[in-house]
N, C-alpha and C. Protein backbone atom coordinates (compact mmCIF):
# COMPACT_ATOMS: atom_id res chain seq x y z
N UNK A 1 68.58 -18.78 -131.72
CA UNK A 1 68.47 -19.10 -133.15
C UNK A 1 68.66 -20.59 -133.39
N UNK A 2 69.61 -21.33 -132.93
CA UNK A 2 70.16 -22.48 -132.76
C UNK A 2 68.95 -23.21 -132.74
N UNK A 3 67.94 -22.86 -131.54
CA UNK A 3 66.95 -23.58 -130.44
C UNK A 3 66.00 -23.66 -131.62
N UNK A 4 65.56 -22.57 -132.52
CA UNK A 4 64.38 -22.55 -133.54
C UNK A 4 65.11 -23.63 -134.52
N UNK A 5 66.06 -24.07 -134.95
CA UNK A 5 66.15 -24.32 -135.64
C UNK A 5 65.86 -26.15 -135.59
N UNK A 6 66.65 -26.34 -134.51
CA UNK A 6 66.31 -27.25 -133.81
C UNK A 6 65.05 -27.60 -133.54
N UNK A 7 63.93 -26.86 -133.24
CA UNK A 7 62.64 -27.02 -133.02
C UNK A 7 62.17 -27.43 -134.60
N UNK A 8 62.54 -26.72 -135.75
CA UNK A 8 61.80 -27.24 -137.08
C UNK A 8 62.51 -28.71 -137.32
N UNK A 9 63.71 -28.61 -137.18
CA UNK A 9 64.26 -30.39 -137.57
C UNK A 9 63.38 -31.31 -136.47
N UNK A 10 63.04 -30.81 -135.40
CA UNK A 10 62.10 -31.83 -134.97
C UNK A 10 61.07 -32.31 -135.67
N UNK A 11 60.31 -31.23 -135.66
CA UNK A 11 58.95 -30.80 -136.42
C UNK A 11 58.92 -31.57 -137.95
N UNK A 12 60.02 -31.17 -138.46
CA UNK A 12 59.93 -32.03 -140.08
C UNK A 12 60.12 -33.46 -139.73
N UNK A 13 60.89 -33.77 -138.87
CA UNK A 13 61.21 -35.61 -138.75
C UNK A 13 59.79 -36.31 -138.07
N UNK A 14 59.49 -35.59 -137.12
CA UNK A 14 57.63 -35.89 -136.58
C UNK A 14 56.88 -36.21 -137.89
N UNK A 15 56.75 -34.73 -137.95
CA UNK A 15 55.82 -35.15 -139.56
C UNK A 15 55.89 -35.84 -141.20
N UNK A 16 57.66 -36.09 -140.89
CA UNK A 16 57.72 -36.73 -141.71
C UNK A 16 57.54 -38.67 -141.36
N UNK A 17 57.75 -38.86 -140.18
CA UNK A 17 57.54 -40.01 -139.93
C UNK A 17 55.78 -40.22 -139.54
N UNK A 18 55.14 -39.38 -139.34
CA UNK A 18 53.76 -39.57 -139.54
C UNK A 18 53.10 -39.43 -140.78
N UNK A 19 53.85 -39.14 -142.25
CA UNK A 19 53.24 -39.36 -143.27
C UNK A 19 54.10 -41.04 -143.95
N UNK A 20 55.07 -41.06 -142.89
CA UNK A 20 55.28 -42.40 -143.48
C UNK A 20 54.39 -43.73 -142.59
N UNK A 21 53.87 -43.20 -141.44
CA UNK A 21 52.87 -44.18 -140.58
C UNK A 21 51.57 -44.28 -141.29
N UNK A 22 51.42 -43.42 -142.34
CA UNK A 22 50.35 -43.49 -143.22
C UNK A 22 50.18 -44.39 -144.46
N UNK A 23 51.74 -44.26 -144.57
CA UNK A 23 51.89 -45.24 -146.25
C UNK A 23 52.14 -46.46 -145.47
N UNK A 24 52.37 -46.57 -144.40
CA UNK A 24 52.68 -48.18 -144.19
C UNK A 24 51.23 -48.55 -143.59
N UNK A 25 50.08 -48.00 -143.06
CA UNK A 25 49.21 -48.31 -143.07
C UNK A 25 47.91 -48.36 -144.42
N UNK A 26 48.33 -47.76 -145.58
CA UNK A 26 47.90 -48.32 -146.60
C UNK A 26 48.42 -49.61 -147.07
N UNK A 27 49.57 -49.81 -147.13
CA UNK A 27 50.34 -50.91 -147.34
C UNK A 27 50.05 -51.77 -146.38
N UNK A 28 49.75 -51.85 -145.44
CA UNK A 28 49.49 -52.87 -144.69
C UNK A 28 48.03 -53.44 -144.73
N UNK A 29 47.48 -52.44 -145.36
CA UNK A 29 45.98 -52.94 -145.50
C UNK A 29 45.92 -54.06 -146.79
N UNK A 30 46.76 -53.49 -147.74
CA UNK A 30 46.51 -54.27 -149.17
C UNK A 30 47.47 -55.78 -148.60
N UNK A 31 48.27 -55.74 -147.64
CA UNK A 31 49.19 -56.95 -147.28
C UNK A 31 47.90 -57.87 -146.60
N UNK A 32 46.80 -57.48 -145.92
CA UNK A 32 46.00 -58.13 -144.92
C UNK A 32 44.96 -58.75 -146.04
N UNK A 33 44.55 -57.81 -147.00
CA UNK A 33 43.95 -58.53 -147.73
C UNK A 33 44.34 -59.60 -149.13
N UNK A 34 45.72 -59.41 -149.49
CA UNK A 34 46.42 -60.29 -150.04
C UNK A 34 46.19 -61.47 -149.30
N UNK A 35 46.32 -61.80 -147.61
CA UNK A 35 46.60 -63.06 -147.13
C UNK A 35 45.22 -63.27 -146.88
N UNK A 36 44.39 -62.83 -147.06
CA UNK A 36 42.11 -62.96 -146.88
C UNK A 36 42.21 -63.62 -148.37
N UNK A 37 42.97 -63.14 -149.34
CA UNK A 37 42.84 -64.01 -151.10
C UNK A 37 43.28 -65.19 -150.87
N UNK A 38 44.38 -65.22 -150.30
CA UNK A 38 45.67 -66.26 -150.27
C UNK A 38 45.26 -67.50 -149.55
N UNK A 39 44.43 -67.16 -148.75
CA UNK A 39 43.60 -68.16 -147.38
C UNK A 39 42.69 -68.75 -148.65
N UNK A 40 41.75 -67.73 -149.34
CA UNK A 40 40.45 -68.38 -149.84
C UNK A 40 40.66 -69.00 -151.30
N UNK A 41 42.15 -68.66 -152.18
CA UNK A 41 42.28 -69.29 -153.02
C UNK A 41 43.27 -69.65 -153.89
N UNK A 42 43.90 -70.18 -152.32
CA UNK A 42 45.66 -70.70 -152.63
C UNK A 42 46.36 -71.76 -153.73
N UNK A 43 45.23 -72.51 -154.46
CA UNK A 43 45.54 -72.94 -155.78
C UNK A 43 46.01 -71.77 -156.99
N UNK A 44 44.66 -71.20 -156.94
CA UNK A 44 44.81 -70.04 -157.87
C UNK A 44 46.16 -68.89 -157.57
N UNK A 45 46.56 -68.71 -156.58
CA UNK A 45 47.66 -67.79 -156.24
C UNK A 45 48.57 -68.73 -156.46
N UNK A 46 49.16 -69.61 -156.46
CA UNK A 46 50.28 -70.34 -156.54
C UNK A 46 50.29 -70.91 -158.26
N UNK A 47 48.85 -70.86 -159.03
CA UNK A 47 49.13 -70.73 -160.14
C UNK A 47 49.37 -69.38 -161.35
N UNK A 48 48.95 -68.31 -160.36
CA UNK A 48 49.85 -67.02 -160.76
C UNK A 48 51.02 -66.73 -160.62
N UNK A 49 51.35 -67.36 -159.41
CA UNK A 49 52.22 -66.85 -159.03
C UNK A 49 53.68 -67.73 -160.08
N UNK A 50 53.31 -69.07 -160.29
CA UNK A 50 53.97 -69.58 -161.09
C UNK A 50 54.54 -68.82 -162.53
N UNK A 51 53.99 -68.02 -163.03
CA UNK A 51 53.84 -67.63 -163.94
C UNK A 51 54.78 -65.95 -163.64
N UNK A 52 54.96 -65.98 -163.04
CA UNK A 52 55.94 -64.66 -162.86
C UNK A 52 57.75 -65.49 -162.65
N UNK A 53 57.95 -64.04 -162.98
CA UNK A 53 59.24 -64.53 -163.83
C UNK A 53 60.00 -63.85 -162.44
N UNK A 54 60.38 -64.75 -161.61
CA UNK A 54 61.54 -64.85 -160.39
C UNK A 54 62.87 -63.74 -160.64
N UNK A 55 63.48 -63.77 -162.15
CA UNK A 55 64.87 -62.80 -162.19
C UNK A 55 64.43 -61.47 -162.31
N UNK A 56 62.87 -61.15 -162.90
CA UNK A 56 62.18 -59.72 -162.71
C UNK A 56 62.49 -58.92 -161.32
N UNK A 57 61.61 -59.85 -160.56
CA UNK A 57 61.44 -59.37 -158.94
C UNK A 57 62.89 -59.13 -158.28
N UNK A 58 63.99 -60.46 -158.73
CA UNK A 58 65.04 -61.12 -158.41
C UNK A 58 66.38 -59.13 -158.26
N UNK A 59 66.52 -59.06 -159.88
CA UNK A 59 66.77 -57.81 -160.08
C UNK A 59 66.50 -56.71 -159.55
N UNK A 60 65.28 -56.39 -159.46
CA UNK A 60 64.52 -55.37 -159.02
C UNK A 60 65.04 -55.09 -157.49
N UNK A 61 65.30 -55.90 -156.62
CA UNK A 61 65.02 -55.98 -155.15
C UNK A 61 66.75 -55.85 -155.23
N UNK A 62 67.38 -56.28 -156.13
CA UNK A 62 68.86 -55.88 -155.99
C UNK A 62 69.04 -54.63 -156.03
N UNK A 63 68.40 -54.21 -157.57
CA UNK A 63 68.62 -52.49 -157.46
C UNK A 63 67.98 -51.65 -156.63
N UNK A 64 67.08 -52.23 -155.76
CA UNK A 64 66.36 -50.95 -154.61
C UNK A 64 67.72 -51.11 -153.38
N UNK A 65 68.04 -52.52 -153.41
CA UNK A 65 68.89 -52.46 -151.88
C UNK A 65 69.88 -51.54 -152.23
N UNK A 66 70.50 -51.44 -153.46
CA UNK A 66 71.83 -50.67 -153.88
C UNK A 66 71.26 -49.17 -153.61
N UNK A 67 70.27 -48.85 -153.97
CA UNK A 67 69.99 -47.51 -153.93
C UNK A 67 69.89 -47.03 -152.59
N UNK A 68 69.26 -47.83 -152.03
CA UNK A 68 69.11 -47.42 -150.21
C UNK A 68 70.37 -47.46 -150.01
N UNK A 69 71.83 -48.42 -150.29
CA UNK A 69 72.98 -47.99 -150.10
C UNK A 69 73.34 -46.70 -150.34
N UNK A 70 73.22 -46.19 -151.68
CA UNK A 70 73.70 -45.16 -152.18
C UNK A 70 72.72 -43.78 -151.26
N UNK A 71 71.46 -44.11 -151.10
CA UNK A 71 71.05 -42.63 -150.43
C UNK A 71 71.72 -42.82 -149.00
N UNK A 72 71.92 -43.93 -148.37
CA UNK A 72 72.15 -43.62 -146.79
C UNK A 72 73.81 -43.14 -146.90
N UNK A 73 74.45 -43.70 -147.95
CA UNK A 73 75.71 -43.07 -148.00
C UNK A 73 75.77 -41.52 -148.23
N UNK A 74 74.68 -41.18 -149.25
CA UNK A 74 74.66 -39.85 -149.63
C UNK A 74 74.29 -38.80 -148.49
N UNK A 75 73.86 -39.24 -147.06
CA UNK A 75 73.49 -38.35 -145.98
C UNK A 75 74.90 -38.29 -145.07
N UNK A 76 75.45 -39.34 -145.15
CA UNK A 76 76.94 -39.46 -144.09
C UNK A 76 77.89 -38.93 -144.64
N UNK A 77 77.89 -38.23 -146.51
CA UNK A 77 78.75 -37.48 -147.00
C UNK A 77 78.47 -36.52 -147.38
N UNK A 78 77.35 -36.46 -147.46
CA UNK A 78 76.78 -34.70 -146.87
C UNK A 78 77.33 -34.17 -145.59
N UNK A 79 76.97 -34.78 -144.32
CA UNK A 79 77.30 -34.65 -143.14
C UNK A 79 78.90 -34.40 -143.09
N UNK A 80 79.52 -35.18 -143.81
CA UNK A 80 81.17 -34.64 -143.84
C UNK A 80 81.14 -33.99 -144.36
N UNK A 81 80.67 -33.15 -145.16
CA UNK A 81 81.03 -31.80 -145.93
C UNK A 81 81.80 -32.53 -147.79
N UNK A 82 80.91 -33.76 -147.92
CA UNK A 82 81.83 -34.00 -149.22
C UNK A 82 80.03 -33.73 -150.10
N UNK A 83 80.25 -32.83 -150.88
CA UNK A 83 79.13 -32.16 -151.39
C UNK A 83 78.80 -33.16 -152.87
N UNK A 84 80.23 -33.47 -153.56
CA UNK A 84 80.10 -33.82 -154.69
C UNK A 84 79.94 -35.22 -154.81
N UNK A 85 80.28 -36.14 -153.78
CA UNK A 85 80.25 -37.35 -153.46
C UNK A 85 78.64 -37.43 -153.15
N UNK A 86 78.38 -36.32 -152.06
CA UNK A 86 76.85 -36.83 -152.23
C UNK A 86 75.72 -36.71 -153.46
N UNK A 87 76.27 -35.71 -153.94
CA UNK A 87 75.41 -35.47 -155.75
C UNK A 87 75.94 -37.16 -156.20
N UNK A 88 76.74 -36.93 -156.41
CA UNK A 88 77.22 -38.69 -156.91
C UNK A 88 76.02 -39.76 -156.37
N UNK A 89 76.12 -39.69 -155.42
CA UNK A 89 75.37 -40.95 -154.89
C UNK A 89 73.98 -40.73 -155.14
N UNK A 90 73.60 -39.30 -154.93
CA UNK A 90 72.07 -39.35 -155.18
C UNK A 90 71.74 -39.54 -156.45
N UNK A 91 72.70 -39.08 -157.25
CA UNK A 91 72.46 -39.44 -159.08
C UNK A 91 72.38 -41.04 -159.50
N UNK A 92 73.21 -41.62 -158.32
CA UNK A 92 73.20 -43.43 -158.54
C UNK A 92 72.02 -43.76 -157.99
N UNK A 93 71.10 -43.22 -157.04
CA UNK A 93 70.14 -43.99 -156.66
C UNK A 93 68.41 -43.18 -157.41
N UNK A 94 68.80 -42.15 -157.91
CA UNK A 94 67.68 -41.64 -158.86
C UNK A 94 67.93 -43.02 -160.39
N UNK A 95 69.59 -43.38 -160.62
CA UNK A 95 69.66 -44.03 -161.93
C UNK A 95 68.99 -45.32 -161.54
N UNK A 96 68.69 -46.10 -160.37
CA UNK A 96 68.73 -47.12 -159.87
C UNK A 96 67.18 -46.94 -159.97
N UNK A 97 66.59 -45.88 -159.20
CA UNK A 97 64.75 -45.92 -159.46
C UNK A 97 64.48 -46.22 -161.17
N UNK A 98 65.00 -45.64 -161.62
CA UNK A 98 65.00 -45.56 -163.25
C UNK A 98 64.83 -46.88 -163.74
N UNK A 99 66.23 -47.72 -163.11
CA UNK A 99 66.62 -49.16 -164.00
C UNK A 99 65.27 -49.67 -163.50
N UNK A 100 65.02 -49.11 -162.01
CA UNK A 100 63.69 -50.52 -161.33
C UNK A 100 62.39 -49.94 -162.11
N UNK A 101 62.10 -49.01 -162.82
CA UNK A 101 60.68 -48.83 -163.60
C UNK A 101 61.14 -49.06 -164.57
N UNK A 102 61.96 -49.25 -165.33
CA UNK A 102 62.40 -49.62 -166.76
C UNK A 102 62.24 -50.99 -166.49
N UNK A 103 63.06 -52.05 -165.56
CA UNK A 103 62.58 -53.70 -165.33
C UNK A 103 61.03 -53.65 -165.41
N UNK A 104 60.16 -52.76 -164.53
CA UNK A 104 59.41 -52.99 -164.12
C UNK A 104 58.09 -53.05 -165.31
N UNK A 105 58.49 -51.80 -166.33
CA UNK A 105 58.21 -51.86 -167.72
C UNK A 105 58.37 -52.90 -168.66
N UNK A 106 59.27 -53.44 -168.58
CA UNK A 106 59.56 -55.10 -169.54
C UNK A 106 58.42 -55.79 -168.91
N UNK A 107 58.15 -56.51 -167.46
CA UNK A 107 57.86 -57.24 -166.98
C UNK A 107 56.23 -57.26 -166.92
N UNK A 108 55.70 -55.67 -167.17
CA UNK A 108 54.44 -55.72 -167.47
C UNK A 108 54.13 -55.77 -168.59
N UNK A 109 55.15 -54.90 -169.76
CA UNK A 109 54.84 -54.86 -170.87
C UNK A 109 54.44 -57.18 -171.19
N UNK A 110 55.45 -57.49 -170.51
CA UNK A 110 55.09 -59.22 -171.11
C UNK A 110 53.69 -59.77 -171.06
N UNK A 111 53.87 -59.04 -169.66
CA UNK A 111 52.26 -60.01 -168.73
C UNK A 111 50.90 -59.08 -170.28
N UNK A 112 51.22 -58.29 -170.28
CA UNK A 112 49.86 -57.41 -171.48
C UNK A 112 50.02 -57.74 -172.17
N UNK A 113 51.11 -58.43 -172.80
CA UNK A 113 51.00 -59.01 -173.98
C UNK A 113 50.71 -60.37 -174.28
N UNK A 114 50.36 -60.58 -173.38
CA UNK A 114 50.20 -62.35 -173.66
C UNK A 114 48.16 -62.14 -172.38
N UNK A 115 47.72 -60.76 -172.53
CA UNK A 115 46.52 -60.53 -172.39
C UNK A 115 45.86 -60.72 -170.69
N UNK A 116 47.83 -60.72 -169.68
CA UNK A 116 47.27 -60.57 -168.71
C UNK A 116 46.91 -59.23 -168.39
N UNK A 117 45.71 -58.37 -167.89
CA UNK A 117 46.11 -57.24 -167.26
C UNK A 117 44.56 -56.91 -166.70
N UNK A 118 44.14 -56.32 -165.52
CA UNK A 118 42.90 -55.70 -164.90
C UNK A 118 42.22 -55.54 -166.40
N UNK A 119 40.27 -56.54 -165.91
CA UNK A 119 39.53 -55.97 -166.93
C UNK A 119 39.90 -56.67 -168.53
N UNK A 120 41.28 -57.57 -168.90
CA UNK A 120 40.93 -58.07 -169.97
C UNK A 120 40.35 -59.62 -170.40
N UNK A 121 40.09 -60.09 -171.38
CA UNK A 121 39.55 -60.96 -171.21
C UNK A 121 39.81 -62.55 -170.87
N UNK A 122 41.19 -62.38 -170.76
CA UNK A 122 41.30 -63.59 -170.39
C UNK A 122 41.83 -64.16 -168.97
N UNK A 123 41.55 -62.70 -168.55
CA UNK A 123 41.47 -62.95 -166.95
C UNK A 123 40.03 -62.99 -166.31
N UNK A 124 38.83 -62.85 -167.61
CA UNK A 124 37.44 -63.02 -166.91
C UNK A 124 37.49 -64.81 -167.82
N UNK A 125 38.51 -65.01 -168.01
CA UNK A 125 38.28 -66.94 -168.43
C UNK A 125 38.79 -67.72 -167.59
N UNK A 126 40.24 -67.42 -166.83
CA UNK A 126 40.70 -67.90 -165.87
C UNK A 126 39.56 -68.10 -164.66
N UNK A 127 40.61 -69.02 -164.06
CA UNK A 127 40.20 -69.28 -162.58
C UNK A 127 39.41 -67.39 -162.02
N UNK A 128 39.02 -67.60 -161.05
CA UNK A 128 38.73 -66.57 -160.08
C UNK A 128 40.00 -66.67 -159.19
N UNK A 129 40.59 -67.07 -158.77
CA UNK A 129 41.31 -67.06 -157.87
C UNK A 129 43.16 -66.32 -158.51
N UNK A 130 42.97 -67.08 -159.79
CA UNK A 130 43.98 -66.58 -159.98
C UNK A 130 43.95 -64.99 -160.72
N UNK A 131 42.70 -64.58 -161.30
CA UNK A 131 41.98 -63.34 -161.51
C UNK A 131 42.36 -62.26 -160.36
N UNK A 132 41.90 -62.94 -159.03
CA UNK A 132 42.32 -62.40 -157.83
C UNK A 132 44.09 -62.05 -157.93
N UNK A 133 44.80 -62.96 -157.90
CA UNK A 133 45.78 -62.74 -157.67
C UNK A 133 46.52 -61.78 -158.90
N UNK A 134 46.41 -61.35 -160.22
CA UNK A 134 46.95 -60.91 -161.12
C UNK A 134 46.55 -59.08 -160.35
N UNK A 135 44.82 -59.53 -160.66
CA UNK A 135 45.14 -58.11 -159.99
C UNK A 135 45.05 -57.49 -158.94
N UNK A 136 45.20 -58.43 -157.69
CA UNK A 136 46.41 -57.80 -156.75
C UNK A 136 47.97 -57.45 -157.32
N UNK A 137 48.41 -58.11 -158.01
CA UNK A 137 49.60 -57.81 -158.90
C UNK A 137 49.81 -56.45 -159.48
N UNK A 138 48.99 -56.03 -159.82
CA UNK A 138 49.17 -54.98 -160.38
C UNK A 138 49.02 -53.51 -159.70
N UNK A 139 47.82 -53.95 -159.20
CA UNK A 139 47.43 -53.09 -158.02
C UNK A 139 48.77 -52.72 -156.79
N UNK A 140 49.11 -54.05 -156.26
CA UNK A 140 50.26 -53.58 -155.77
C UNK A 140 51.82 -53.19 -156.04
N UNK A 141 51.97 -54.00 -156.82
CA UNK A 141 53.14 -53.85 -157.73
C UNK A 141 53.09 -51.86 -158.03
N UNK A 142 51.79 -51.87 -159.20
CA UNK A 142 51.43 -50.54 -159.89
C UNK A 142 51.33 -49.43 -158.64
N UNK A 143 51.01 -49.61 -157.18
CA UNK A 143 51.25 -48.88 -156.66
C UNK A 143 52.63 -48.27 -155.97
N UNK A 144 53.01 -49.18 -156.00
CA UNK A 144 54.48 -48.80 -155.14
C UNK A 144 55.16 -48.85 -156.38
N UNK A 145 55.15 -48.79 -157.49
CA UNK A 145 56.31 -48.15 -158.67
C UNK A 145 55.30 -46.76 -158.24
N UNK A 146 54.28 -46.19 -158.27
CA UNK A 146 54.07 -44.96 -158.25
C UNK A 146 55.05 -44.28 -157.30
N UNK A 147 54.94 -44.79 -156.34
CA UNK A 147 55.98 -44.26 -154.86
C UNK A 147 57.34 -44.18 -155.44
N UNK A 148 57.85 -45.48 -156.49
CA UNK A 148 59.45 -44.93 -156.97
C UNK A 148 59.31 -43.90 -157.72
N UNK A 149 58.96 -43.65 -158.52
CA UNK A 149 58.85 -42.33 -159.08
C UNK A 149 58.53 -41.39 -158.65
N UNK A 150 57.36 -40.95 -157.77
CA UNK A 150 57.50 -40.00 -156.13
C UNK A 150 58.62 -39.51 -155.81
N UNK A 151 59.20 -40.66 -155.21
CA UNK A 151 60.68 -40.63 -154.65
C UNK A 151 62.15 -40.43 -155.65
N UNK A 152 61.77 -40.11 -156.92
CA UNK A 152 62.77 -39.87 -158.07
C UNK A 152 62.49 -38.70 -157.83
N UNK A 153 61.55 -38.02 -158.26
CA UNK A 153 60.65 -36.76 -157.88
C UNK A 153 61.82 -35.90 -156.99
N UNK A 154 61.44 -36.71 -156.13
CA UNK A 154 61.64 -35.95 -154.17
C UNK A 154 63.16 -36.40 -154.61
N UNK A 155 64.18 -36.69 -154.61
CA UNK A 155 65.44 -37.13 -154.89
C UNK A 155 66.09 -36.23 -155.81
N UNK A 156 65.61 -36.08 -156.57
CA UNK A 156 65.80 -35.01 -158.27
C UNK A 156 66.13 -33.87 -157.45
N UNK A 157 64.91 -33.23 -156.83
CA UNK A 157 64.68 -31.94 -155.85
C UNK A 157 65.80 -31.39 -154.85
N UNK A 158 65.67 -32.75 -153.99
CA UNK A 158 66.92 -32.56 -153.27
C UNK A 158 68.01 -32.39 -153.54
N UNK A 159 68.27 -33.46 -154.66
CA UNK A 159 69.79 -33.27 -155.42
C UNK A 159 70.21 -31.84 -156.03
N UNK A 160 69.36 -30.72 -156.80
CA UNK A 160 68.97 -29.85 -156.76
C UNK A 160 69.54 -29.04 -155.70
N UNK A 161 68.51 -29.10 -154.46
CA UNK A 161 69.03 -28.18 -153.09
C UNK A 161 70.42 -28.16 -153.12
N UNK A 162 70.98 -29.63 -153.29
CA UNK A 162 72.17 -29.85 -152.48
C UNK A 162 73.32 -29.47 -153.20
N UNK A 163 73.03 -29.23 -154.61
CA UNK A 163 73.93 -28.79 -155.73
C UNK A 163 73.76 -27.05 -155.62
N UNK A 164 72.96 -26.66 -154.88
CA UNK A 164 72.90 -24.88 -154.70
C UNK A 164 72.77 -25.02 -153.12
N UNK A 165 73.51 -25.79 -152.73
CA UNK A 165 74.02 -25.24 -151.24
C UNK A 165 72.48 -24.93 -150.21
N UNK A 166 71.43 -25.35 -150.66
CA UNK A 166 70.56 -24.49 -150.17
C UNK A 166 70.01 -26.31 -148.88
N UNK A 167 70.83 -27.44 -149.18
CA UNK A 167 70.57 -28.69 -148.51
C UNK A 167 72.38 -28.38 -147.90
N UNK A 168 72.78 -28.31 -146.92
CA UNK A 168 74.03 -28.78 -146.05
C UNK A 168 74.22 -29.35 -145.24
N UNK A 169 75.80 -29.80 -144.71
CA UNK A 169 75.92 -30.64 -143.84
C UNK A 169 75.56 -29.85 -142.69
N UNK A 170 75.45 -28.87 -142.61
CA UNK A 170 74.54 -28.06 -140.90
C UNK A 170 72.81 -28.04 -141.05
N UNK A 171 72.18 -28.00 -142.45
CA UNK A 171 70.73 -28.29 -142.52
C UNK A 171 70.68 -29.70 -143.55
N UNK A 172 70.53 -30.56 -142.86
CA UNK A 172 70.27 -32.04 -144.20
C UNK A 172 68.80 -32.33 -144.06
N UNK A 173 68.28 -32.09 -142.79
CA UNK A 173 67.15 -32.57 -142.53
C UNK A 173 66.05 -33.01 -143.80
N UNK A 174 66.09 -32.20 -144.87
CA UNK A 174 65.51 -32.43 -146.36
C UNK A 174 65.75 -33.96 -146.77
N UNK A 175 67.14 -33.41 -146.84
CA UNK A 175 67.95 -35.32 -147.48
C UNK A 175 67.07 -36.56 -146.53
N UNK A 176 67.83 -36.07 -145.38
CA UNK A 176 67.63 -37.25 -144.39
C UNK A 176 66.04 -37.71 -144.45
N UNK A 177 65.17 -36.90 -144.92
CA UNK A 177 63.46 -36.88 -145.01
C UNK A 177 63.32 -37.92 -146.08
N UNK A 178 63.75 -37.55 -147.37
CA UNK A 178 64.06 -38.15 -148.51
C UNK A 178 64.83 -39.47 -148.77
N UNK A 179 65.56 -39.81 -147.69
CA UNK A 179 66.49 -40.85 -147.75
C UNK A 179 65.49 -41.81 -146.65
N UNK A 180 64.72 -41.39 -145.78
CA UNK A 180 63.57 -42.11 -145.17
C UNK A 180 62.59 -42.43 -146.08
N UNK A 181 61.91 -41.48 -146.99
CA UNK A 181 60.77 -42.13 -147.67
C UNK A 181 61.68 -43.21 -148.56
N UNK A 182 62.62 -43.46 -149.35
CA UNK A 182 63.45 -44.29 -150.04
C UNK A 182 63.32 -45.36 -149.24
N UNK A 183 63.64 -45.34 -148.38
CA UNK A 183 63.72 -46.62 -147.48
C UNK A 183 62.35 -47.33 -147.37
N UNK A 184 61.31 -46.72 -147.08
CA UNK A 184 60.34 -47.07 -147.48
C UNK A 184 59.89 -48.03 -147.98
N UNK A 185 60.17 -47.21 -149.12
CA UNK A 185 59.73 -47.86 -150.47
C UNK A 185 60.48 -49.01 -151.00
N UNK A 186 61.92 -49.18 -150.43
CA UNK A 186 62.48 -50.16 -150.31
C UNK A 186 62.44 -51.53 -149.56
N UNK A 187 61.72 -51.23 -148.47
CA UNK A 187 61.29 -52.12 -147.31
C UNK A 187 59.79 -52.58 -147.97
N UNK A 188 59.34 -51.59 -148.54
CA UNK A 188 57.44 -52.14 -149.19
C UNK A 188 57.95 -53.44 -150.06
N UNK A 189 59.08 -52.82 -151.27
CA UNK A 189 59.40 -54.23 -152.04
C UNK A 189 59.46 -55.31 -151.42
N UNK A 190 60.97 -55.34 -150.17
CA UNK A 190 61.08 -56.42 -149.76
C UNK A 190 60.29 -56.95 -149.02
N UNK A 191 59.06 -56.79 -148.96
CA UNK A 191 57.52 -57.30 -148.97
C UNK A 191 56.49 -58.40 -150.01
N UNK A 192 56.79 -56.99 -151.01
CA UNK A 192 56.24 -57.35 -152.04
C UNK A 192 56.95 -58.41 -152.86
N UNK A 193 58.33 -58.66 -153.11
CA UNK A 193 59.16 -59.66 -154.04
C UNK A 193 58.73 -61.08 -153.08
N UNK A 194 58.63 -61.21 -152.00
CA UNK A 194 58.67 -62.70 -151.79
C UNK A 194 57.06 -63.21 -151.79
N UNK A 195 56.26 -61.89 -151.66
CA UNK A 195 54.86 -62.31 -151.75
C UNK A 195 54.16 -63.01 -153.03
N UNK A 196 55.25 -62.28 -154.11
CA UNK A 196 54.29 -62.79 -155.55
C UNK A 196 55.12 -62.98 -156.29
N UNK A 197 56.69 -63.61 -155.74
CA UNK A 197 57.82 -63.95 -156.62
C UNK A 197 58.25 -65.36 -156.07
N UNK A 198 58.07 -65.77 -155.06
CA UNK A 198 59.03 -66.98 -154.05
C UNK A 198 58.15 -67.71 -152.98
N UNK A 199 57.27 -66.98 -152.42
CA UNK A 199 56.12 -67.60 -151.33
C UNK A 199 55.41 -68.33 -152.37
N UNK A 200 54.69 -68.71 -153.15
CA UNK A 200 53.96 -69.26 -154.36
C UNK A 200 54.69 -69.81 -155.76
N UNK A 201 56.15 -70.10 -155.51
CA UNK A 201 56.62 -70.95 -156.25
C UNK A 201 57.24 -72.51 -155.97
C-alpha cells in the first residue's frame, strides 16, 4: 500500500514539474523575443521603460518574495503536523496574490488613463519602438498576473483540502505541487521587474 502510494507522489511531482517545463518554455519564448525588440529598438525601450513607475514593480516583487516565504513555510508546518499555522500562512500568501493584482490594478489602471494600452491611439503616434515595448508590457506583465490568480485559484483549493484534513502531513504532495507552481510565478516576476522596471532606466 505504502509502495502505491509512493508510486502516485512520484507520478504527481513528474507531471507536475513537466507542466511547469511548459510554462517556463512559454516564458522563455516571450523573454527571447523581448531581447530581438530590445536589440532592434533600444531607444524606444528605454523610453518606455522610463515611464514606468519603479515603486509599482519595486512593491510587487516584495510581496511575491513574502508569499513564496509564507507558502514554503506553509509545507514545513504541514509536515510538522501544525495544521492551523499552515492555513495561516496559506491565507497570507493568497492575501499577498491579492495585494500584487490590486498594485497591479493601480498601475495599469494609470498607464489607460493617460491612453497607454494595446490598439489605442496614441500608441499608433508614438515611436514604433516604444509601441513595441508597451505592448510587450502588457502582454507580459497581463500574462503572468493571469498565472497569480491561477495560483490564488490552486491555493484557495488547497487551503480548503487542508482545512478538511483531506491535504496532510503524511499526503502534502497537493501543497507541495502548489507551493511549486507559486514559485514559479515568483521566479517569472523576478524576471520580469528588472526587464521593464531597472534594465531601461
Amino acid at each position: 500500500m505504502s509502495e502505491a502510494v509512493h508510486k502516485d507522489y512520484i507520478g504527481a511531482k513528474f507531471g507536475m514539474w513537466l507542466f511547469l517545463f511548459t510554462e517556463i518554455l512559454l516564458f522563455g519564448g516571450l523573454f527571447v523575443l523581448y531581447a530581438v525588440y530590445l536589440n532592434r529598438y533600444p531607444e524606444g525601450f528605454i523610453a518606455g521603460g522610463g515611464e514606468l513607475d519603479v515603486r509599482f514593480g519595486a512593491a510587487n516583487t516584495l510581496v511575491l518574495l513574502t508569499s513564496s516565504l509564507f507558502v514554503a513555510m506553509s509545507i514545513t508546518a504541514l509536515r510538522r503536523g501544525e495544521k492551523r499555522l499552515c492555513s495561516l500562512l496559506l491565507v497570507g500568501t493568497i492575501l499577498s496574490a491579492l495585494i500584487f493584482l490590486i498594485n497591479k490594478y493601480f498601475e495599469w489602471s494609470s498607464k489607460i488613463g493617460h491612453g497607454i494600452y494595446p490598439g489605442s491611439e496614441h500608441l499608433l503616434e508614438i515611436p514604433k519602438g516604444e509601441a513595441v515595448f508597451f505592448n510587450l508590457y502588457y502582454v507580459m506583465t497581463g500574462l503572468h498576473g493571469l498565472h497569480v490568480l491561477i495560483g490564488m485559484i490552486v491555493l484557495a483549493f488547497t487551503l480548503v483540502f487542508v482545512i478538511r484534513d483531506k491535504v496532510t502531513g503524511e499526503d502534502w504532495v497537493l501543497l507541495e505541487n502548489a507551493g511549486l507552481y507559486w514559485h514559479l510565478v515568483d521566479v517569472i516576476w523576478i524576471f520580469l521587474f528588472p526587464l521593464f522596471y531597472l534594465l531601461l532606466h
